[in-house]
PDB file of N, CA and C in Angstrom:
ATOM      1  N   UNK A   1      25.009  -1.251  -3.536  1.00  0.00           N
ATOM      2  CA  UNK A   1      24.058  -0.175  -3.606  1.00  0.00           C
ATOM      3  C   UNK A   1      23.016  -0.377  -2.506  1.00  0.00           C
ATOM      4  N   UNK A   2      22.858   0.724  -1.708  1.00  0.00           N
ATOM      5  CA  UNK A   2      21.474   0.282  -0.968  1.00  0.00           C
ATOM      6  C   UNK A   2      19.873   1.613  -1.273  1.00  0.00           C
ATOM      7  N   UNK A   3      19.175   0.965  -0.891  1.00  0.00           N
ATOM      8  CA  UNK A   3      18.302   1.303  -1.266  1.00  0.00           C
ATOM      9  C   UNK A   3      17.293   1.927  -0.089  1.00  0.00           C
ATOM     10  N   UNK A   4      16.588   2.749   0.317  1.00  0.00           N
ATOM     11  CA  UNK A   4      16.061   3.409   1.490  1.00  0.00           C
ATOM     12  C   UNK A   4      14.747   3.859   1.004  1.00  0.00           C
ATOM     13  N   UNK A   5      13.652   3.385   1.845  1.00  0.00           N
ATOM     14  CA  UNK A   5      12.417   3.848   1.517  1.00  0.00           C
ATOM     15  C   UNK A   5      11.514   4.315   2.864  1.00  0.00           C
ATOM     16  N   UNK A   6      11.009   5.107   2.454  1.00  0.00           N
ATOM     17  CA  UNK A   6       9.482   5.571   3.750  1.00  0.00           C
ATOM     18  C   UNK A   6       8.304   4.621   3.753  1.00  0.00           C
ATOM     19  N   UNK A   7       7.864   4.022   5.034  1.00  0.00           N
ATOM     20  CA  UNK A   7       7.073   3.260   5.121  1.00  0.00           C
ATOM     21  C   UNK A   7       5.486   4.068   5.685  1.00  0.00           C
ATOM     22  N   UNK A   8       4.552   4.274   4.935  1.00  0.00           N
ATOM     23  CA  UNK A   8       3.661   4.788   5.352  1.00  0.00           C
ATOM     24  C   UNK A   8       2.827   4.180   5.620  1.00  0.00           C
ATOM     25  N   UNK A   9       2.279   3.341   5.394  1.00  0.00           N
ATOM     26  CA  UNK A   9       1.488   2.584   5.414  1.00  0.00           C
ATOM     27  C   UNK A   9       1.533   1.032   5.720  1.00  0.00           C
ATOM     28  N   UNK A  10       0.882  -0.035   6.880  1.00  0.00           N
ATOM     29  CA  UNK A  10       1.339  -1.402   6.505  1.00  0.00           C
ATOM     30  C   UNK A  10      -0.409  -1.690   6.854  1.00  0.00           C
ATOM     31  N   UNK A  11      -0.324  -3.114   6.444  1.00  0.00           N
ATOM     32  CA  UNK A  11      -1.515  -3.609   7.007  1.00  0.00           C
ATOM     33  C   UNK A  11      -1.214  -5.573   7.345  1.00  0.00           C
ATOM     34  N   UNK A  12      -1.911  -6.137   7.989  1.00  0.00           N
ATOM     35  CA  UNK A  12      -2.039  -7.278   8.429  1.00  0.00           C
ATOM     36  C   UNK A  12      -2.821  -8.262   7.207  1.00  0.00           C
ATOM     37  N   UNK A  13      -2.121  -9.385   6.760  1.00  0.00           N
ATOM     38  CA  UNK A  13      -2.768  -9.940   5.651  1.00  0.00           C
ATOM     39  C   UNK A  13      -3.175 -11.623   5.996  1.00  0.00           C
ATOM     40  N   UNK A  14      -3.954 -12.533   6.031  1.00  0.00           N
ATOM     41  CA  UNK A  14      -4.030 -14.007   6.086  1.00  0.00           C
ATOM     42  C   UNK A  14      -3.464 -14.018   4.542  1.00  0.00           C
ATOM     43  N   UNK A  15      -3.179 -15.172   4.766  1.00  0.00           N
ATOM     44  CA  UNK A  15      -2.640 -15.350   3.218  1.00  0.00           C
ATOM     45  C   UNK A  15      -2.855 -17.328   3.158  1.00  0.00           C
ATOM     46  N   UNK A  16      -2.505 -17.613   1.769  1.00  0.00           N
ATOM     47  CA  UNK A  16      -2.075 -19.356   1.494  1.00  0.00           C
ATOM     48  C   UNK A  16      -0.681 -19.347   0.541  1.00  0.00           C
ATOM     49  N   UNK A  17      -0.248 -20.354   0.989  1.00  0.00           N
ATOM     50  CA  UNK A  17       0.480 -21.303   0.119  1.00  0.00           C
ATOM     51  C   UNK A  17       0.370 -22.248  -0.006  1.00  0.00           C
ATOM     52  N   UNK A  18       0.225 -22.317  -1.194  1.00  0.00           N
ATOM     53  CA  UNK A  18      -0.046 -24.081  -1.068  1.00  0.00           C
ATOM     54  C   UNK A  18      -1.241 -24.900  -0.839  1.00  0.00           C
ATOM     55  N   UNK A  19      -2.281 -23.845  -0.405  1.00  0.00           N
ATOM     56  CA  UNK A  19      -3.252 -24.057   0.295  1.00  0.00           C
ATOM     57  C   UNK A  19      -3.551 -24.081   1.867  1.00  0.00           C
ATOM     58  N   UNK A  20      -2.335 -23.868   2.338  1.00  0.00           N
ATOM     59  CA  UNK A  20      -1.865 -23.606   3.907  1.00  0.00           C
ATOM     60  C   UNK A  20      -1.916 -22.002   4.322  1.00  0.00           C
ATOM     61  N   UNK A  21      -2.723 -22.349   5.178  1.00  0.00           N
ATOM     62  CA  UNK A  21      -3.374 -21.129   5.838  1.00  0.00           C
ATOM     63  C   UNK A  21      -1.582 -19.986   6.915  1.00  0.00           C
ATOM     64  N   UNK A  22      -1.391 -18.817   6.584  1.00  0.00           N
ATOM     65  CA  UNK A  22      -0.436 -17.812   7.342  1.00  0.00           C
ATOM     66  C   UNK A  22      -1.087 -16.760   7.439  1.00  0.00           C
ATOM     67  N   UNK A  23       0.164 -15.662   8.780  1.00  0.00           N
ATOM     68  CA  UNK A  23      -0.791 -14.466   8.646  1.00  0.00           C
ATOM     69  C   UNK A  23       0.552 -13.476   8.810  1.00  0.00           C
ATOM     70  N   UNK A  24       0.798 -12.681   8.542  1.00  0.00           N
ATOM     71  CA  UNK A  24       1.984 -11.908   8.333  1.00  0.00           C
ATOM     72  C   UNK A  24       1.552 -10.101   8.571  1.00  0.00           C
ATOM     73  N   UNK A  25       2.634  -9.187   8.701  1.00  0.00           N
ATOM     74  CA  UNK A  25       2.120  -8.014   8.092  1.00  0.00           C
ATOM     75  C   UNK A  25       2.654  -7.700   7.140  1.00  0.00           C
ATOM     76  N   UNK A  26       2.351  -6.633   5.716  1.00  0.00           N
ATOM     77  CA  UNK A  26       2.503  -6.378   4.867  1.00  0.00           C
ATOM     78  C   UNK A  26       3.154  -4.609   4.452  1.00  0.00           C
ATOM     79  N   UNK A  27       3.914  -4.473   3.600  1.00  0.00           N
ATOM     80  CA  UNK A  27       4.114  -2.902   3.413  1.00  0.00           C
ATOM     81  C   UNK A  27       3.530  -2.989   1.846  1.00  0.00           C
ATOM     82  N   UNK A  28       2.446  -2.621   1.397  1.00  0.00           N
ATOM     83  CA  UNK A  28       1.985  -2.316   0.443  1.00  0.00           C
ATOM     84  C   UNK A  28       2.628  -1.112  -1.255  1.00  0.00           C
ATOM     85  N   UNK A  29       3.154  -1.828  -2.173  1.00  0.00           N
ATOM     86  CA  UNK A  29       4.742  -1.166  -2.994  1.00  0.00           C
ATOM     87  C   UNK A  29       3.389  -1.216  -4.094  1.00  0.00           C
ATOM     88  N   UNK A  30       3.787  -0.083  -4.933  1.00  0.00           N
ATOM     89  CA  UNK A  30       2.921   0.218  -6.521  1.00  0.00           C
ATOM     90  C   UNK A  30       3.379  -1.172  -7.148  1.00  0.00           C
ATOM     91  N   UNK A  31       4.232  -1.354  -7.138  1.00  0.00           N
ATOM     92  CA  UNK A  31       4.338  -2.896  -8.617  1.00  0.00           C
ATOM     93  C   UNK A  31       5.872  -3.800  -8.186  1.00  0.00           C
ATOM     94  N   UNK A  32       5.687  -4.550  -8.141  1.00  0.00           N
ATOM     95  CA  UNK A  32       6.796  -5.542  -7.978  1.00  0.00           C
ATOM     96  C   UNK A  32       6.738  -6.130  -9.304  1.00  0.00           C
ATOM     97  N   UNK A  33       6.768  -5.714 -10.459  1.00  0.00           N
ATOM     98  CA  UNK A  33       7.448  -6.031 -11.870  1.00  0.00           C
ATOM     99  C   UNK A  33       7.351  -7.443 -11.810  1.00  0.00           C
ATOM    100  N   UNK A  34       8.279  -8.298 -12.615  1.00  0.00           N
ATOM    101  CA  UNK A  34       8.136  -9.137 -12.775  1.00  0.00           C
ATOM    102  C   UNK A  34       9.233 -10.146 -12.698  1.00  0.00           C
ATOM    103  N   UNK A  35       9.329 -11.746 -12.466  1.00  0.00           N
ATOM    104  CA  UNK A  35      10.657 -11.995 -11.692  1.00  0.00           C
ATOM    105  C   UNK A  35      10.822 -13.064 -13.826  1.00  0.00           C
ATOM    106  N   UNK A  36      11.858 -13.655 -13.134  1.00  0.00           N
ATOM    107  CA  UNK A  36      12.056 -14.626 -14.429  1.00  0.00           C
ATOM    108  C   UNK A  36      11.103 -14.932 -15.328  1.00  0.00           C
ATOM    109  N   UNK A  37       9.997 -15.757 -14.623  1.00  0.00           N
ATOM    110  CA  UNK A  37       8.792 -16.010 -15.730  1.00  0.00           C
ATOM    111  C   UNK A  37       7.702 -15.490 -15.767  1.00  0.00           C
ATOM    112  N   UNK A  38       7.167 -15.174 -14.723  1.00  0.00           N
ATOM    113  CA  UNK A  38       6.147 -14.622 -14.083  1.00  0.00           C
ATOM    114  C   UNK A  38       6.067 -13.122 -13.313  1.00  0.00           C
ATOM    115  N   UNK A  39       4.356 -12.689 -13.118  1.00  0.00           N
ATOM    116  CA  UNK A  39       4.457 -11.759 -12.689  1.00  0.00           C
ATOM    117  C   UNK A  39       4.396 -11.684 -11.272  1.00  0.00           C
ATOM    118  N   UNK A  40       5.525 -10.979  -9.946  1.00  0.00           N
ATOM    119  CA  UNK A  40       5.268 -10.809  -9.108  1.00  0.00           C
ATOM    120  C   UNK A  40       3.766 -10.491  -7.760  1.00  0.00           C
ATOM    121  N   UNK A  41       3.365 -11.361  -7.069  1.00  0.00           N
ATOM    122  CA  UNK A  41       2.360 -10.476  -6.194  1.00  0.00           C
ATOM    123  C   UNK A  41       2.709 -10.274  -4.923  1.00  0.00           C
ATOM    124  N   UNK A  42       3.610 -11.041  -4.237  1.00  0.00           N
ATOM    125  CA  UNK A  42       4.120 -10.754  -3.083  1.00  0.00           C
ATOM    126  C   UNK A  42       5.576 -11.298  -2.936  1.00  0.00           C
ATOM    127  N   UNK A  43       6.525 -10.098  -2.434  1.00  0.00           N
ATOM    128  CA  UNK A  43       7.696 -10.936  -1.805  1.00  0.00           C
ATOM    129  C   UNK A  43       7.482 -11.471  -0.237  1.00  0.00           C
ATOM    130  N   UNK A  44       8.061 -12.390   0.325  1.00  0.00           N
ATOM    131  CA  UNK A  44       8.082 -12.935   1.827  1.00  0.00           C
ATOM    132  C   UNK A  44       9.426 -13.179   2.358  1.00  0.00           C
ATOM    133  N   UNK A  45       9.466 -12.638   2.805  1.00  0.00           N
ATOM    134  CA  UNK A  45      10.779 -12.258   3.785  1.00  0.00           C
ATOM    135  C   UNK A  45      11.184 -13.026   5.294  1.00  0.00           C
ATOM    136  N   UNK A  46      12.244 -12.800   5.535  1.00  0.00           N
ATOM    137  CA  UNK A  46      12.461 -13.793   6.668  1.00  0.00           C
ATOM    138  C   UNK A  46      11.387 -13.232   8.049  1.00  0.00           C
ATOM    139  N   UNK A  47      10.963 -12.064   8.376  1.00  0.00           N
ATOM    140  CA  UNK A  47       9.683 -11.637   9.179  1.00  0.00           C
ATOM    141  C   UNK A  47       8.823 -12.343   9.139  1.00  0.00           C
ATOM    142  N   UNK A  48       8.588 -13.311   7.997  1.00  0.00           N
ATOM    143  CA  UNK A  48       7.247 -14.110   7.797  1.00  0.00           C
ATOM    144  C   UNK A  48       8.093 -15.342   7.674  1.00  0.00           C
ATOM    145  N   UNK A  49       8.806 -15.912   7.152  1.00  0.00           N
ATOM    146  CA  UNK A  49       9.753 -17.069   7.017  1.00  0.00           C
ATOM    147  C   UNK A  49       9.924 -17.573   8.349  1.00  0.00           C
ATOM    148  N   UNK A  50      10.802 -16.865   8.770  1.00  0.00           N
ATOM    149  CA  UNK A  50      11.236 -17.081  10.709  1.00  0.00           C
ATOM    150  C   UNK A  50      10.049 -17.781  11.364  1.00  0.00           C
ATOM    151  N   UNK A  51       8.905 -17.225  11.648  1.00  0.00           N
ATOM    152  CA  UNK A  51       7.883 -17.638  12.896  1.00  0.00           C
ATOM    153  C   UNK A  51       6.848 -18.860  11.918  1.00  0.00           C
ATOM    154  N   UNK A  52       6.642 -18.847  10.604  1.00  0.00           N
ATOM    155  CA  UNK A  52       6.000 -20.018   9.986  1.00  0.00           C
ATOM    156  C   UNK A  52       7.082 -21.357   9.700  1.00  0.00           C
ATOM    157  N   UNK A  53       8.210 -20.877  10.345  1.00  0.00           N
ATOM    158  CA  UNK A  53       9.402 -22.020   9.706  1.00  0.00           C
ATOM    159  C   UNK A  53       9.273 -22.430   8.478  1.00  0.00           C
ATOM    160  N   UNK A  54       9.071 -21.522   7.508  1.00  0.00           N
ATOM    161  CA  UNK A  54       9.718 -21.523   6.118  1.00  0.00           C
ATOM    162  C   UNK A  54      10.579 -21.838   5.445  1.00  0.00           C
ATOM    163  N   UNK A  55      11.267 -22.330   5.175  1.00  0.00           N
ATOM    164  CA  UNK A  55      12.324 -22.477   4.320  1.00  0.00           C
ATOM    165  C   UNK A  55      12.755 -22.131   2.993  1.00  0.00           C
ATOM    166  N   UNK A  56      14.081 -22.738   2.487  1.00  0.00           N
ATOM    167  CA  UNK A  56      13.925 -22.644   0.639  1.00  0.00           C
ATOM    168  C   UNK A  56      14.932 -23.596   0.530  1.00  0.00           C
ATOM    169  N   UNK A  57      14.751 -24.473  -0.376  1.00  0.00           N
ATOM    170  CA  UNK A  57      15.340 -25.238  -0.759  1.00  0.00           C
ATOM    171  C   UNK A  57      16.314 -25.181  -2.061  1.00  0.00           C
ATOM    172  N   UNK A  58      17.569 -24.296  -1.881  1.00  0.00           N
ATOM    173  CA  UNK A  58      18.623 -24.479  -3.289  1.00  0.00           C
ATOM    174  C   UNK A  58      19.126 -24.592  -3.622  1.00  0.00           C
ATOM    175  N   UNK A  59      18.981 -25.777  -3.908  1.00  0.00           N
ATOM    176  CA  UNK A  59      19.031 -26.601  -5.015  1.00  0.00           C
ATOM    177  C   UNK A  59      17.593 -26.403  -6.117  1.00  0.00           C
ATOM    178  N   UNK A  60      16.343 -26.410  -6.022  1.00  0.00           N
ATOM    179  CA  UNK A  60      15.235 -26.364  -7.265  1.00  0.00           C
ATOM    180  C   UNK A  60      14.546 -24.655  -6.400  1.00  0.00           C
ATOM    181  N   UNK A  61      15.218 -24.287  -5.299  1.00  0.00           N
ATOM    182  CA  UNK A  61      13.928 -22.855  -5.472  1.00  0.00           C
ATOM    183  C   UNK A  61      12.462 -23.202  -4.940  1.00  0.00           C
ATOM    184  N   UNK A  62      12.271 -24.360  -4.246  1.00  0.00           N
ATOM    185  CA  UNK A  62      11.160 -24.500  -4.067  1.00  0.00           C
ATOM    186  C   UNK A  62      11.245 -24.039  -2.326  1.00  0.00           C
ATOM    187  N   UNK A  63       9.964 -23.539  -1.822  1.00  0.00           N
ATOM    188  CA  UNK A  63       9.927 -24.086  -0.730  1.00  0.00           C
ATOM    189  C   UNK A  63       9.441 -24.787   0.469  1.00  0.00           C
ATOM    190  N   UNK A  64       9.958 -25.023   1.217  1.00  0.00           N
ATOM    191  CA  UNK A  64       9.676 -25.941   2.704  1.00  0.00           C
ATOM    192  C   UNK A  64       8.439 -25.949   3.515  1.00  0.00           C
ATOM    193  N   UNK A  65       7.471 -26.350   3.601  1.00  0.00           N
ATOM    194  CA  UNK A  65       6.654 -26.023   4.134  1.00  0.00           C
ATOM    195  C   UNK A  65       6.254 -26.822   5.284  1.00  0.00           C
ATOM    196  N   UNK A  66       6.849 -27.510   5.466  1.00  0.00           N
ATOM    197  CA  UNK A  66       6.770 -28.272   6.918  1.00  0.00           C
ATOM    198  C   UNK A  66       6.211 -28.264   8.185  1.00  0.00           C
ATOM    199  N   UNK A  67       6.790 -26.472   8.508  1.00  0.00           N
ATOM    200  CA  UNK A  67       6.106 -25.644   9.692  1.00  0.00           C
ATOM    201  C   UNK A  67       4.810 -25.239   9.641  1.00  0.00           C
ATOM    202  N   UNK A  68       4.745 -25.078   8.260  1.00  0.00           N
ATOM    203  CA  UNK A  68       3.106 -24.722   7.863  1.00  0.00           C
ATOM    204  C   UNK A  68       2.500 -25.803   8.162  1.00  0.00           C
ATOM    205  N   UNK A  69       2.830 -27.032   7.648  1.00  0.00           N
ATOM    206  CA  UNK A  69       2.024 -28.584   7.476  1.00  0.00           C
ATOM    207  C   UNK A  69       1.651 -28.755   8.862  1.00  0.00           C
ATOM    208  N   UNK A  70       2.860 -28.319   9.823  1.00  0.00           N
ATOM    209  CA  UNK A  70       2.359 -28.924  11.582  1.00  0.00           C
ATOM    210  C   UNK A  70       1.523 -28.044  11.629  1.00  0.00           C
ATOM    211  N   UNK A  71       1.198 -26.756  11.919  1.00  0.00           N
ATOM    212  CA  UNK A  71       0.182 -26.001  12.166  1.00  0.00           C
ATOM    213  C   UNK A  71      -1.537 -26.422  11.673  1.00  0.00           C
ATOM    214  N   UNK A  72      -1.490 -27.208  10.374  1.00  0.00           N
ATOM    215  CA  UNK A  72      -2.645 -27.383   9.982  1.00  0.00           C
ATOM    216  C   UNK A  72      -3.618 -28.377  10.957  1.00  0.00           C
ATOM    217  N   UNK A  73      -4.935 -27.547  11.503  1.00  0.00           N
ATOM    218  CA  UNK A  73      -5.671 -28.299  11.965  1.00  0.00           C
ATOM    219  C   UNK A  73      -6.804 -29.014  11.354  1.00  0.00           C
ATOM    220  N   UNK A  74      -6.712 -30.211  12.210  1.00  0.00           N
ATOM    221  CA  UNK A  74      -7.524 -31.302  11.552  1.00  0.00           C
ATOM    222  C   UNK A  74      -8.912 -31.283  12.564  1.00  0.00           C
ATOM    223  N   UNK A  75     -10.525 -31.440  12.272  1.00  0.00           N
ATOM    224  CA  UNK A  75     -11.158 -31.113  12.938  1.00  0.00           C
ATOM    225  C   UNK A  75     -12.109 -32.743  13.009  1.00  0.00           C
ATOM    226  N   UNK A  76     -12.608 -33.041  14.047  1.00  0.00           N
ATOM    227  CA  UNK A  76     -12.643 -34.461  14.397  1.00  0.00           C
ATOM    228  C   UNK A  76     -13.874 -34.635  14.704  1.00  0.00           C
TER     229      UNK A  76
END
């Protein structure tokens, strides 16, 4: 099945994981429901995955944050 939508709107977001600072752009959706346990607030996609070197690890679903970790600056 595929699915096709109109994009009207995006905007530019900083965001964390983890406590690690990203910056991505965003398409803003009424409700992303809810996944297994919890309630959805953002999906991240390989657009944002790709250039932060993201990963996922599955085997546990967690993920990689490595690329994020080098980016973090340390101030001296």
């Amino acid at each position: 099945m595929s699915l096709t939508f109109e994009v009207w709107e995006h905007a530019l977001v900083n965001g964390k994981i983890e406590g690690l600072d990203f910056n991505t752009s965003v398409v803003p959706v009424e409700s992303l429901d809810r996944s297994i346990s919890q309630d959805l607030d953002a999906i991240i996609g390989t657009s944002t995955m790709n250039p932060w070197e993201i990963s996922v690890n599955p085997k546990d679903g967690t993920l990689g944050l490595e690329g994020l970790k080098r980016r973090e600056f340390t101030e001296y």
